[in-house]
C-alpha atoms as a PDB file:
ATOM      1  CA  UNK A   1     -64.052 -61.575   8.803  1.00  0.00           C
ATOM      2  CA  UNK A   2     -61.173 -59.130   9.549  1.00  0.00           C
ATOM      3  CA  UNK A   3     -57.746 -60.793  11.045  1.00  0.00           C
ATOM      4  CA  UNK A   4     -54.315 -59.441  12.164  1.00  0.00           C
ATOM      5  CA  UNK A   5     -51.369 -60.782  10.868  1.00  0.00           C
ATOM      6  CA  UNK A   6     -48.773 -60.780  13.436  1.00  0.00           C
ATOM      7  CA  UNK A   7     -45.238 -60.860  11.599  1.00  0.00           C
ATOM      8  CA  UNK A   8     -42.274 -61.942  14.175  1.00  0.00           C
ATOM      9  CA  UNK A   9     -38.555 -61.443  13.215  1.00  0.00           C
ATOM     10  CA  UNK A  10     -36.515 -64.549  15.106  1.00  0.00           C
ATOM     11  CA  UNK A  11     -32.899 -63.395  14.612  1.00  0.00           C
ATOM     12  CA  UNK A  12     -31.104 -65.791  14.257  1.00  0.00           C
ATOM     13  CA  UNK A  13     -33.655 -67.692  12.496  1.00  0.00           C
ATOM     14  CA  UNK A  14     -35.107 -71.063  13.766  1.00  0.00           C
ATOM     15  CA  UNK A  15     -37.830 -73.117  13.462  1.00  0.00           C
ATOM     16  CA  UNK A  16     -37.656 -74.840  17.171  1.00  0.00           C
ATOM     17  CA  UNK A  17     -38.332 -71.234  18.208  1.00  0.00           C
ATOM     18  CA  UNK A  18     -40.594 -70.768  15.427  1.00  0.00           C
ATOM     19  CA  UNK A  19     -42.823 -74.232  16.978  1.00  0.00           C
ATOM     20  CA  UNK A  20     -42.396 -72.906  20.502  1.00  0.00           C
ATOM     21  CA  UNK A  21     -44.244 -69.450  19.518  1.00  0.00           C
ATOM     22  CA  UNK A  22     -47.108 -70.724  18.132  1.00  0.00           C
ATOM     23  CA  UNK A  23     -47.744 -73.323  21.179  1.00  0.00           C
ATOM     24  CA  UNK A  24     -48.057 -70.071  22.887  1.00  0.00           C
ATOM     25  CA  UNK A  25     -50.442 -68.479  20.290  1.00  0.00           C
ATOM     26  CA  UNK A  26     -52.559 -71.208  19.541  1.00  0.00           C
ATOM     27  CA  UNK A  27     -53.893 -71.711  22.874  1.00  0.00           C
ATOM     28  CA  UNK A  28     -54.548 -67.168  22.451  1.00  0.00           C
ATOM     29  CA  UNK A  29     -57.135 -68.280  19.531  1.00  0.00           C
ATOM     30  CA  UNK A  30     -54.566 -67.706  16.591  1.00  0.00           C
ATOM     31  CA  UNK A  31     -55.738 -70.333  13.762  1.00  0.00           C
ATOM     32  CA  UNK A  32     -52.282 -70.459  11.238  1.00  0.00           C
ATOM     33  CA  UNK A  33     -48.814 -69.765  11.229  1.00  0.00           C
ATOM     34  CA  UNK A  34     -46.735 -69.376   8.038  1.00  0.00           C
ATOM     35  CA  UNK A  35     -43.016 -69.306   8.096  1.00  0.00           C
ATOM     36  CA  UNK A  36     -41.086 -66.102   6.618  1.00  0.00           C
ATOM     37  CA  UNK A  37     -37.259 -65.041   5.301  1.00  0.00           C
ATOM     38  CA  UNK A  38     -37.214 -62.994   8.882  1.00  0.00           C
ATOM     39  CA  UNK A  39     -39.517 -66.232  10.821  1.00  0.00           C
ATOM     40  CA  UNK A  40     -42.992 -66.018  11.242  1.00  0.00           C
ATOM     41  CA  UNK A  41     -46.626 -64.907  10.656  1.00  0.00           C
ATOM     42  CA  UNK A  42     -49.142 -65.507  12.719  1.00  0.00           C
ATOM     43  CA  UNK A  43     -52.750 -65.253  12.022  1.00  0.00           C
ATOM     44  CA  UNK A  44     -55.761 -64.416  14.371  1.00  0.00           C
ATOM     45  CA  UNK A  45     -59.306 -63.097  14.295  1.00  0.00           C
ATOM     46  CA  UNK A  46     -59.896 -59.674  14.705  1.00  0.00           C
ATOM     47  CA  UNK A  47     -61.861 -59.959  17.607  1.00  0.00           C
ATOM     48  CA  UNK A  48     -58.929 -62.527  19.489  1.00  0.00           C
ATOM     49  CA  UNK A  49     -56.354 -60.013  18.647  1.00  0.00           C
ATOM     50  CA  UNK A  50     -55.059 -59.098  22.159  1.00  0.00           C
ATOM     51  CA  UNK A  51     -52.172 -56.831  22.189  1.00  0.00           C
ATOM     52  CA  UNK A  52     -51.281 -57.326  26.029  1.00  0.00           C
ATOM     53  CA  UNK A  53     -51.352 -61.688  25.970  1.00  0.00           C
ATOM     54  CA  UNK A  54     -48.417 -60.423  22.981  1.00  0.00           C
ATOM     55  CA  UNK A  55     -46.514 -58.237  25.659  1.00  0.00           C
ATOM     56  CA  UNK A  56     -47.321 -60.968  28.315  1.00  0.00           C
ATOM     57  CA  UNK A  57     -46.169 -64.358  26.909  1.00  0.00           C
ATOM     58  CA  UNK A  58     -44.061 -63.794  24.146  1.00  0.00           C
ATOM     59  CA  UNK A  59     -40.321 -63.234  25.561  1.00  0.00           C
ATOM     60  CA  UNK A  60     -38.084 -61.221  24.219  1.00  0.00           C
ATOM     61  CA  UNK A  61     -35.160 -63.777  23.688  1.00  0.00           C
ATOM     62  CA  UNK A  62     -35.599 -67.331  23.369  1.00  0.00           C
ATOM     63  CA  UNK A  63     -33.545 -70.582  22.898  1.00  0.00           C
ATOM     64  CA  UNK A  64     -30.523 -67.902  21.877  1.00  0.00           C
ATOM     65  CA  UNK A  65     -32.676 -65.711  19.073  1.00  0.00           C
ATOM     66  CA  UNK A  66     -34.074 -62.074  19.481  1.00  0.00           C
ATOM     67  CA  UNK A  67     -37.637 -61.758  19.270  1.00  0.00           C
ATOM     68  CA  UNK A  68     -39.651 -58.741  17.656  1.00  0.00           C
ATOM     69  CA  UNK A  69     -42.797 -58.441  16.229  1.00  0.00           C
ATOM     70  CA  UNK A  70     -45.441 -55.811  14.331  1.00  0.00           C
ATOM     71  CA  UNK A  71     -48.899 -56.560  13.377  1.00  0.00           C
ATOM     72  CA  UNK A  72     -51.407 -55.507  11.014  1.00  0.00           C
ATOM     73  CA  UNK A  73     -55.083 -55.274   9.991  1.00  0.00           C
ATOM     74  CA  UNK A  74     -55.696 -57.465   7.109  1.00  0.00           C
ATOM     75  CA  UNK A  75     -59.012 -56.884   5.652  1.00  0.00           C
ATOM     76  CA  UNK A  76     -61.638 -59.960   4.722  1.00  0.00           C
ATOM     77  CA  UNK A  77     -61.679 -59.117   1.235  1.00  0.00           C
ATOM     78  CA  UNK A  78     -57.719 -58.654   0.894  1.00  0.00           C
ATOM     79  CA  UNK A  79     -56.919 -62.069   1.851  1.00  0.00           C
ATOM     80  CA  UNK A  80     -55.849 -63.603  -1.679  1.00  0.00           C
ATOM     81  CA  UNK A  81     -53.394 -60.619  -2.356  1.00  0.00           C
ATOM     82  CA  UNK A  82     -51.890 -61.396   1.649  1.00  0.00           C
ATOM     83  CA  UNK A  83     -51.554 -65.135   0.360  1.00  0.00           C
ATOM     84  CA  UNK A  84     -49.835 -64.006  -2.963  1.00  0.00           C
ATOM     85  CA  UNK A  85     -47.537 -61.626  -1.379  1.00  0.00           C
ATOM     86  CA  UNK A  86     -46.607 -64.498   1.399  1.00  0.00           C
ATOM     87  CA  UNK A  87     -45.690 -66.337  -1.366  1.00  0.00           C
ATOM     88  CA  UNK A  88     -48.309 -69.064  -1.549  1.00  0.00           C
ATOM     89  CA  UNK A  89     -47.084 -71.030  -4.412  1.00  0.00           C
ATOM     90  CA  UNK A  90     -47.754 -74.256  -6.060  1.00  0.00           C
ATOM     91  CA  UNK A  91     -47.172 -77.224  -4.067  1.00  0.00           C
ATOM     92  CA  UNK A  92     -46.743 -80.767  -5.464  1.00  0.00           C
ATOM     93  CA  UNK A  93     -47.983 -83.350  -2.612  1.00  0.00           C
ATOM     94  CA  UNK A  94     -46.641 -86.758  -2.801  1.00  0.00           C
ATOM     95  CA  UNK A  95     -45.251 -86.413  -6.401  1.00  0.00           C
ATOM     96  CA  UNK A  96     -49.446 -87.033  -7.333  1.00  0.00           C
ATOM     97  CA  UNK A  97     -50.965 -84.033  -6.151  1.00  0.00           C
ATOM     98  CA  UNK A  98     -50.772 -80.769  -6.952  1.00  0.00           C
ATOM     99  CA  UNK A  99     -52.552 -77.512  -4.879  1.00  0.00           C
ATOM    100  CA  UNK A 100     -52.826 -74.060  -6.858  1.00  0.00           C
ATOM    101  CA  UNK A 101     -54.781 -71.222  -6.652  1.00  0.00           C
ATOM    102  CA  UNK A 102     -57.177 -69.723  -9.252  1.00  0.00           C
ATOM    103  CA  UNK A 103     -54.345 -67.102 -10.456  1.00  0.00           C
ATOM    104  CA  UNK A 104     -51.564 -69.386 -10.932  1.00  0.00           C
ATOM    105  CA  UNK A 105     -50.105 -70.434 -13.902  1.00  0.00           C
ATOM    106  CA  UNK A 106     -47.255 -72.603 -14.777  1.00  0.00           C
ATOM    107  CA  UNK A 107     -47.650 -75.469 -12.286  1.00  0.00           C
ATOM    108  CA  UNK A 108     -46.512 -78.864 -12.953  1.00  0.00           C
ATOM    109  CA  UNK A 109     -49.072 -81.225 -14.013  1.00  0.00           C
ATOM    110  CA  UNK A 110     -50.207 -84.068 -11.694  1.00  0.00           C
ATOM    111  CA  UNK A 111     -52.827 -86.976 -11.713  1.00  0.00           C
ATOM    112  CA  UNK A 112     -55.292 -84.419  -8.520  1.00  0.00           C
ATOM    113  CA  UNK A 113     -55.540 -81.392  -9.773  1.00  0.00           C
ATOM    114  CA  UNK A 114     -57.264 -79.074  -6.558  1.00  0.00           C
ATOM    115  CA  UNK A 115     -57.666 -75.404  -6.968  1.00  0.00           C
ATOM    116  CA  UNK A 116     -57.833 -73.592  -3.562  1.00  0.00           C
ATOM    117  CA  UNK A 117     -57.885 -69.785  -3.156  1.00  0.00           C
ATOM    118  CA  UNK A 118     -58.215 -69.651   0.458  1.00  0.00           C
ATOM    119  CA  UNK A 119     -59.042 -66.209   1.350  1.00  0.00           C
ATOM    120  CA  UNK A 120     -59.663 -66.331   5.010  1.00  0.00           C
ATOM    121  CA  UNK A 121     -59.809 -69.757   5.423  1.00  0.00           C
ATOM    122  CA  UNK A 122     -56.577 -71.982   5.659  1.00  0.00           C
ATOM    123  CA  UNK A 123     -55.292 -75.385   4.376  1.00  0.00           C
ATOM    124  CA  UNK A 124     -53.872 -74.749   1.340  1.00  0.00           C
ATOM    125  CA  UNK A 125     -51.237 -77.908   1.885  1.00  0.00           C
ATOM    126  CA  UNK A 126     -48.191 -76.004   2.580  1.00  0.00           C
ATOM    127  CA  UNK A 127     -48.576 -76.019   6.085  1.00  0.00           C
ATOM    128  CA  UNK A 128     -46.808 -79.542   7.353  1.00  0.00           C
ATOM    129  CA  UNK A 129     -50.136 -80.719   8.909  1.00  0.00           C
ATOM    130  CA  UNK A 130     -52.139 -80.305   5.763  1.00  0.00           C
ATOM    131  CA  UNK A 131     -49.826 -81.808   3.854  1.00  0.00           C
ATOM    132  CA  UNK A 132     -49.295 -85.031   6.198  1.00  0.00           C
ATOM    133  CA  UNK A 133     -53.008 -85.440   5.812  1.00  0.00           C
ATOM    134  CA  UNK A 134     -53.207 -85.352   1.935  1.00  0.00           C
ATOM    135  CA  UNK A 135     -50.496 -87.646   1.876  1.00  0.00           C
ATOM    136  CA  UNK A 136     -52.405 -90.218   3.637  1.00  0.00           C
ATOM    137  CA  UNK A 137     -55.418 -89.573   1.699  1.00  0.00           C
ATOM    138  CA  UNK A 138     -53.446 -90.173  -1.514  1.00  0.00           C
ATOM    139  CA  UNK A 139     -52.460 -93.697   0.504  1.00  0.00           C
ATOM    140  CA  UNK A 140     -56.233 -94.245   0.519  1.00  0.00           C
ATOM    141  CA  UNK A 141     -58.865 -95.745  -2.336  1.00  0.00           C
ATOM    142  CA  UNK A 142     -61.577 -94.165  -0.917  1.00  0.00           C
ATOM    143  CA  UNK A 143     -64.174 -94.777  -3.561  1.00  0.00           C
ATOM    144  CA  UNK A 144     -67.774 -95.428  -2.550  1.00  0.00           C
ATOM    145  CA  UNK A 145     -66.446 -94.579   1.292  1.00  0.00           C
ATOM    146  CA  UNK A 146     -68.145 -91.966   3.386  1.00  0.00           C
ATOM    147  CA  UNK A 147     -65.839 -89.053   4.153  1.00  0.00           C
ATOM    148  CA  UNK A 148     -65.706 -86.325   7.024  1.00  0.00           C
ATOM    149  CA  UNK A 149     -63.641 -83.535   7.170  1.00  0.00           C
ATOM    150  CA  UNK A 150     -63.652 -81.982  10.247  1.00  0.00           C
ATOM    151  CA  UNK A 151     -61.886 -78.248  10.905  1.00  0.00           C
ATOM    152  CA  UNK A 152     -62.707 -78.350   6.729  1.00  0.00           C
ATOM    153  CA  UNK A 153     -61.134 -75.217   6.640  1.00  0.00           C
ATOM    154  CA  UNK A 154     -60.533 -74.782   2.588  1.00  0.00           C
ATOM    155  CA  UNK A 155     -62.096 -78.293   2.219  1.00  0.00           C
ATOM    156  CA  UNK A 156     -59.325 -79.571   0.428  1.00  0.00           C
ATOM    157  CA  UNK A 157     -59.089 -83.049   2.370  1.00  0.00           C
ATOM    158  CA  UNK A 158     -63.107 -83.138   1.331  1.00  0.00           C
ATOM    159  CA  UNK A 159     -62.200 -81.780  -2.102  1.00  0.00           C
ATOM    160  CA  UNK A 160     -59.316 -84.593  -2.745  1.00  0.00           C
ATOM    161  CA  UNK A 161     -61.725 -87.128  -1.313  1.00  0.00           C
ATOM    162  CA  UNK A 162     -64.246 -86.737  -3.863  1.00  0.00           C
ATOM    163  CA  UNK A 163     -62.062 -86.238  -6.776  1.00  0.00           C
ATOM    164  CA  UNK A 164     -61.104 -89.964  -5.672  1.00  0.00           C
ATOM    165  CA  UNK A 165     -64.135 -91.338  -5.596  1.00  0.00           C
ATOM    166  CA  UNK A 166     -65.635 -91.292  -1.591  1.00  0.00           C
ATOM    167  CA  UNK A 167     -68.940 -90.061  -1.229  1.00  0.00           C
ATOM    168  CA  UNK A 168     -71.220 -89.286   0.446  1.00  0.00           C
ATOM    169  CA  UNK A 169     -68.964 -86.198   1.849  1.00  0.00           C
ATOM    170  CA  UNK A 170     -69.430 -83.810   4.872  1.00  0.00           C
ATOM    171  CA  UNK A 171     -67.051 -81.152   5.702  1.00  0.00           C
ATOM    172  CA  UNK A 172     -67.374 -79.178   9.149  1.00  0.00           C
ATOM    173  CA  UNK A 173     -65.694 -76.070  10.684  1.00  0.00           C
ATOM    174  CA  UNK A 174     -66.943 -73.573  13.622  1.00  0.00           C
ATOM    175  CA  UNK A 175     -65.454 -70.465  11.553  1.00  0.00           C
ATOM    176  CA  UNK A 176     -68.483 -68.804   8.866  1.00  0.00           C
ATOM    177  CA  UNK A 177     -65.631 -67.596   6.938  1.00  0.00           C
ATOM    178  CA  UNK A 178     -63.997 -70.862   6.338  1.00  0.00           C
ATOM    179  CA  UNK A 179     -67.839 -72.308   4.888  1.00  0.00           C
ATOM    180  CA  UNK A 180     -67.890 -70.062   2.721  1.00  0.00           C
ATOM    181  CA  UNK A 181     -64.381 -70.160   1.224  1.00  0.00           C
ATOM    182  CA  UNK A 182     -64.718 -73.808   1.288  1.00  0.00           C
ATOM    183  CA  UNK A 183     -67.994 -74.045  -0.718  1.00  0.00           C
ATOM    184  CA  UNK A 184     -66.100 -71.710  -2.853  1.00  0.00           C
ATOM    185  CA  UNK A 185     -63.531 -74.111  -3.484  1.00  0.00           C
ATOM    186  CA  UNK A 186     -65.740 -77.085  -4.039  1.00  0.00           C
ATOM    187  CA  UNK A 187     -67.610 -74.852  -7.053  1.00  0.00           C
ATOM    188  CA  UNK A 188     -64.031 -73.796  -8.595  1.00  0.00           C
ATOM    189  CA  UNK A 189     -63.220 -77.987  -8.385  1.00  0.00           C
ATOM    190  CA  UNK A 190     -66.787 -79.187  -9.275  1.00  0.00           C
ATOM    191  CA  UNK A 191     -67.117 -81.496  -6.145  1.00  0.00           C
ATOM    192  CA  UNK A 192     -70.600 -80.368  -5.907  1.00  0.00           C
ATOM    193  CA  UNK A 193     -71.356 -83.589  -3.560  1.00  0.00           C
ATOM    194  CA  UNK A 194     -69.861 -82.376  -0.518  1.00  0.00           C
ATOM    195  CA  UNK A 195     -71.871 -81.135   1.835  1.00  0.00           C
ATOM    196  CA  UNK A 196     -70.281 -78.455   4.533  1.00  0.00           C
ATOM    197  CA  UNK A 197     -72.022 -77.307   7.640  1.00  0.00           C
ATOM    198  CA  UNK A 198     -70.889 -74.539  10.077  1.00  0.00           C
ATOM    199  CA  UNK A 199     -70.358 -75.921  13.176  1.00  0.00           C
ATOM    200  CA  UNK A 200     -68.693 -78.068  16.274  1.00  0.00           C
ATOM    201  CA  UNK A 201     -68.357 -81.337  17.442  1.00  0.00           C
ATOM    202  CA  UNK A 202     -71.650 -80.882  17.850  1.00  0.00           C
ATOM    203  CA  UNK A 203     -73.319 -80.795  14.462  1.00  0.00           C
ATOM    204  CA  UNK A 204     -72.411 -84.713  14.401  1.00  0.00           C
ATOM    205  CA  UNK A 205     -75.288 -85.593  16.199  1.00  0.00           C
ATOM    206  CA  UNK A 206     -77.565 -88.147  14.772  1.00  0.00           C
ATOM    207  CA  UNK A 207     -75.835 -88.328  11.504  1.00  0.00           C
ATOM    208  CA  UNK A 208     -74.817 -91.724  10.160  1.00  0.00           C
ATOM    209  CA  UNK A 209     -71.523 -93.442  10.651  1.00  0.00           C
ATOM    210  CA  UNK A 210     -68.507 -92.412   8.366  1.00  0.00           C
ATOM    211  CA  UNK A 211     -65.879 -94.888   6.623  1.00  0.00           C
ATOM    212  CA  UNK A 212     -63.024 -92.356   6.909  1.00  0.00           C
ATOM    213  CA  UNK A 213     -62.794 -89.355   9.697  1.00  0.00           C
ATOM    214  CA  UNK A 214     -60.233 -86.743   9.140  1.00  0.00           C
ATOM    215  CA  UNK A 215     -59.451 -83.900  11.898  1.00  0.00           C
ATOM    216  CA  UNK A 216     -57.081 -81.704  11.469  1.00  0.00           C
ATOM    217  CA  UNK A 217     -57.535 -78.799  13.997  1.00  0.00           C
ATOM    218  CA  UNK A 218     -55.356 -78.470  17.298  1.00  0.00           C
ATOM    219  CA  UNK A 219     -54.189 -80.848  20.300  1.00  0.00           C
ATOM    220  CA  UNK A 220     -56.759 -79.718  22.695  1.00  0.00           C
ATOM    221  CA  UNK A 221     -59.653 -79.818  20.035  1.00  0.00           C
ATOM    222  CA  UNK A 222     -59.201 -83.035  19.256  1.00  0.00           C
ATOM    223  CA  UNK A 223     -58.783 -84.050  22.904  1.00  0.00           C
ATOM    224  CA  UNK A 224     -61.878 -82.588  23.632  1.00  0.00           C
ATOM    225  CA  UNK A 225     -63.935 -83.665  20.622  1.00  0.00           C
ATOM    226  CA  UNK A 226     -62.398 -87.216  20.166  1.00  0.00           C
ATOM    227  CA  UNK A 227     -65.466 -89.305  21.617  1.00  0.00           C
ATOM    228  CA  UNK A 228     -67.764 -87.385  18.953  1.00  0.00           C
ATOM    229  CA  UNK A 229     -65.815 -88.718  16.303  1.00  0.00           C
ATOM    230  CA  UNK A 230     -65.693 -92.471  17.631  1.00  0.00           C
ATOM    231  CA  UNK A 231     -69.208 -91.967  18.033  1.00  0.00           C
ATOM    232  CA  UNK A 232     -69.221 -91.127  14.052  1.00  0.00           C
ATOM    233  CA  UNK A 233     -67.704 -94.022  13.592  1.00  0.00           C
ATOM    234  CA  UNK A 234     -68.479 -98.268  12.466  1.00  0.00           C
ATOM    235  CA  UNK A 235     -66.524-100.991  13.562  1.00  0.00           C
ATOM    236  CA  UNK A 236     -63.850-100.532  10.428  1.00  0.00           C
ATOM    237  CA  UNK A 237     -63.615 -97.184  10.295  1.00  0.00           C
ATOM    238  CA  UNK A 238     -60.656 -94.857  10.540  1.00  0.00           C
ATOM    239  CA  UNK A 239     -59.822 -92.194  11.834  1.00  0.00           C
ATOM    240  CA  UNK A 240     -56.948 -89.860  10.701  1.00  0.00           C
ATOM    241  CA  UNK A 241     -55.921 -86.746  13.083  1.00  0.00           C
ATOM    242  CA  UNK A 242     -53.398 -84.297  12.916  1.00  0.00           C
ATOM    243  CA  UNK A 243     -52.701 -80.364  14.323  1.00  0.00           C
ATOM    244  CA  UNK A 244     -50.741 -81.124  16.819  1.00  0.00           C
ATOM    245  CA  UNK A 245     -46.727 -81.658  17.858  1.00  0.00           C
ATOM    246  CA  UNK A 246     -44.789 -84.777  17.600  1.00  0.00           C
ATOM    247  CA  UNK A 247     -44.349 -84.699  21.675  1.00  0.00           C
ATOM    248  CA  UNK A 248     -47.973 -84.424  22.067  1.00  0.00           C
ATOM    249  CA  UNK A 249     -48.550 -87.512  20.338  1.00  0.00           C
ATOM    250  CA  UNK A 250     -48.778 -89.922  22.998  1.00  0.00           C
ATOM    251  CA  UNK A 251     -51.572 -88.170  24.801  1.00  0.00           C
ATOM    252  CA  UNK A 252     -53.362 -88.295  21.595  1.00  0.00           C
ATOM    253  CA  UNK A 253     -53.145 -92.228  21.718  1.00  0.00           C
ATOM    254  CA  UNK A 254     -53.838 -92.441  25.260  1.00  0.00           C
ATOM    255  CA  UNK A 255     -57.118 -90.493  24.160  1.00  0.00           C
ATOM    256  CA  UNK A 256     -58.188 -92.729  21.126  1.00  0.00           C
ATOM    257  CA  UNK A 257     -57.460 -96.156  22.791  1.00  0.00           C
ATOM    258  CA  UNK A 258     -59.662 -95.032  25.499  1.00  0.00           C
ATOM    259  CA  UNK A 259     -62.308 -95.051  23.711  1.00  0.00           C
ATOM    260  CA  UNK A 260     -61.653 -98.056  21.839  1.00  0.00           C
ATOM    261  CA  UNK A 261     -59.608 -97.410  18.885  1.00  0.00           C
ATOM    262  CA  UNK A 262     -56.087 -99.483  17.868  1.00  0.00           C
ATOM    263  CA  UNK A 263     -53.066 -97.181  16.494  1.00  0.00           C
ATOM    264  CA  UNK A 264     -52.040 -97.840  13.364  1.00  0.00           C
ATOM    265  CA  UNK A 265     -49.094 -95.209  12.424  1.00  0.00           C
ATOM    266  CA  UNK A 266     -47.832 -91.922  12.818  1.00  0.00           C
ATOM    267  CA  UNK A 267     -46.167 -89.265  10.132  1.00  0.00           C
ATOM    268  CA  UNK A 268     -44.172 -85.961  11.049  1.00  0.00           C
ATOM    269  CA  UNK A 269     -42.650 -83.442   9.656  1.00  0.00           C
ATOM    270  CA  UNK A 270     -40.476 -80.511  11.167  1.00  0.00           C
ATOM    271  CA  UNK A 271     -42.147 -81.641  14.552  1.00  0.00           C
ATOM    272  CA  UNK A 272     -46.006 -81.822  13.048  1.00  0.00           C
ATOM    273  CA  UNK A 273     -47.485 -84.852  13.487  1.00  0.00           C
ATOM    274  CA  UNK A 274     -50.193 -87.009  11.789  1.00  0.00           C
ATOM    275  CA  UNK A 275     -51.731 -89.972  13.058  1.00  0.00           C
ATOM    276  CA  UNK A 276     -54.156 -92.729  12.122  1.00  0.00           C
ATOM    277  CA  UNK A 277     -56.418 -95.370  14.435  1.00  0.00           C
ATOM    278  CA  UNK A 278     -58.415 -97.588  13.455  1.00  0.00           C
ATOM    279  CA  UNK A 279     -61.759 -98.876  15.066  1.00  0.00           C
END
């Protein structure tokens, strides 16, 4: 699959205005957002890429900063050079866990090893949501648990899982891209347990109750698809969610204790927030 990268120059820089662009963008089908010297770069399927919703929504000042913006074709198969030359680095999660790619060298050494090269797929734990949800997984002794990941992505939060010990393991996401990377992934980690369908909501259907549920995938995906997951779910199970803002948590909980589940806790990070109920 073929996506632009859409690189924005905020001037001055800021990362309210930063959060407040891709609100706008999500909701246009763009799937990741990584931030930049000059702000931001957004990333969206080739067929999403709409250069008028660009001209339409996003203003030309906001909150006191300039905003500009280019865009580019970025190739399926390019995708690990895009990551290197964006810097994807190394990332130590929780002092425990450390996330590298394939071509790295030189990174500390930690007690989870995961090796993601995330092509077109994303979640490689340096975006804040990612990272809130590995953290909580590291909180976790998940051994002998089942485990679903859904919005897989890179199928690190499966990956993680079954270096720990849960099993069995099912990761999900609607993008044929992202299955493949993520089988990738489990082969370059040898998690060869987890199982990873393409799919929605959907594809949970008559399969058998999971221990631990983890979305992480947007505020009005989760909305929409929260009742699957109870559905997924035993009396004991929990369910861990994150993709969304810090302001947009209380809708979330509104959502989940309508159908029955009890908040637990919340993490965030520069305005990301991560949340887990229990049922």
């Amino acid at each position: 699959m073929d996506y632009f990268a859409v690189s924005f120059i905020i001037t001055p820089t800021s990362s309210t205005v930063s959060d407040v662009l891709a609100s706008i963008l999500v909701e246009s089908g763009y799937e990741s957002f990584s931030e930049t010297q000059e702000g931001m770069t957004a990333y969206v399927p080739s067929a999403q890429f709409n250069e008028s919703t660009l001209n339409e929504f996003i203003p030309e000042t906001l909150y006191g900063s300039a905003i500009s913006y280019t865009w580019e074709l970025i190739p399926g198969q390019d995708w690990n050079h895009e990551w290197e030359k964006n810097y994807f680095q190394p990332i130590v999660i929780g002092s425990a866990c450390v996330i590298h790619s394939s071509f790295h060298t030189g990174y500390p050494k930690t007690t989870w090893d995961i090796v993601i090269d995330p092509k077109m797929a994303f979640g490689t734990g340096h975006h804040e949501t990612t990272s809130l949800m590995i953290e909580y997984l590291l909180e976790l002794d998940p051994k002998g648990q089942s485990f679903l990941d859904m919005g897989c992505g890179t199928a690190v939060l499966a990956i993680l899982a079954s270096m720990k010990g849960a099993g069995p393991l099912l990761g999900i996401d609607i993008d044929e891209w992202a299955c493949e990377n993520a089988l990738e992934n489990i082969r370059l980690n040898g998690t060869p347990t987890i199982e990873i369908l393409q799919g929605d909501a959907q594809s949970l259907e008559g399969k058998d109750p999971f221990d631990l549920v983890f979305a992480n995938i947007n505020r009005n995906i989760l909305l929409n698809d929260m009742e699957a997951y109870v559905n997924t779910m035993h009396p004991g199970s929990y369910l861990y969610m994150s993709g969304f803002y810090t302001e947009d948590l209380p809708f979330i909980q509104a959502k989940a204790e309508s159908l029955g589940l009890s908040f637990i806790d919340s993490k965030s990070r520069n305005n990301w927030c991560a949340c887990r109920f229990s049922k």
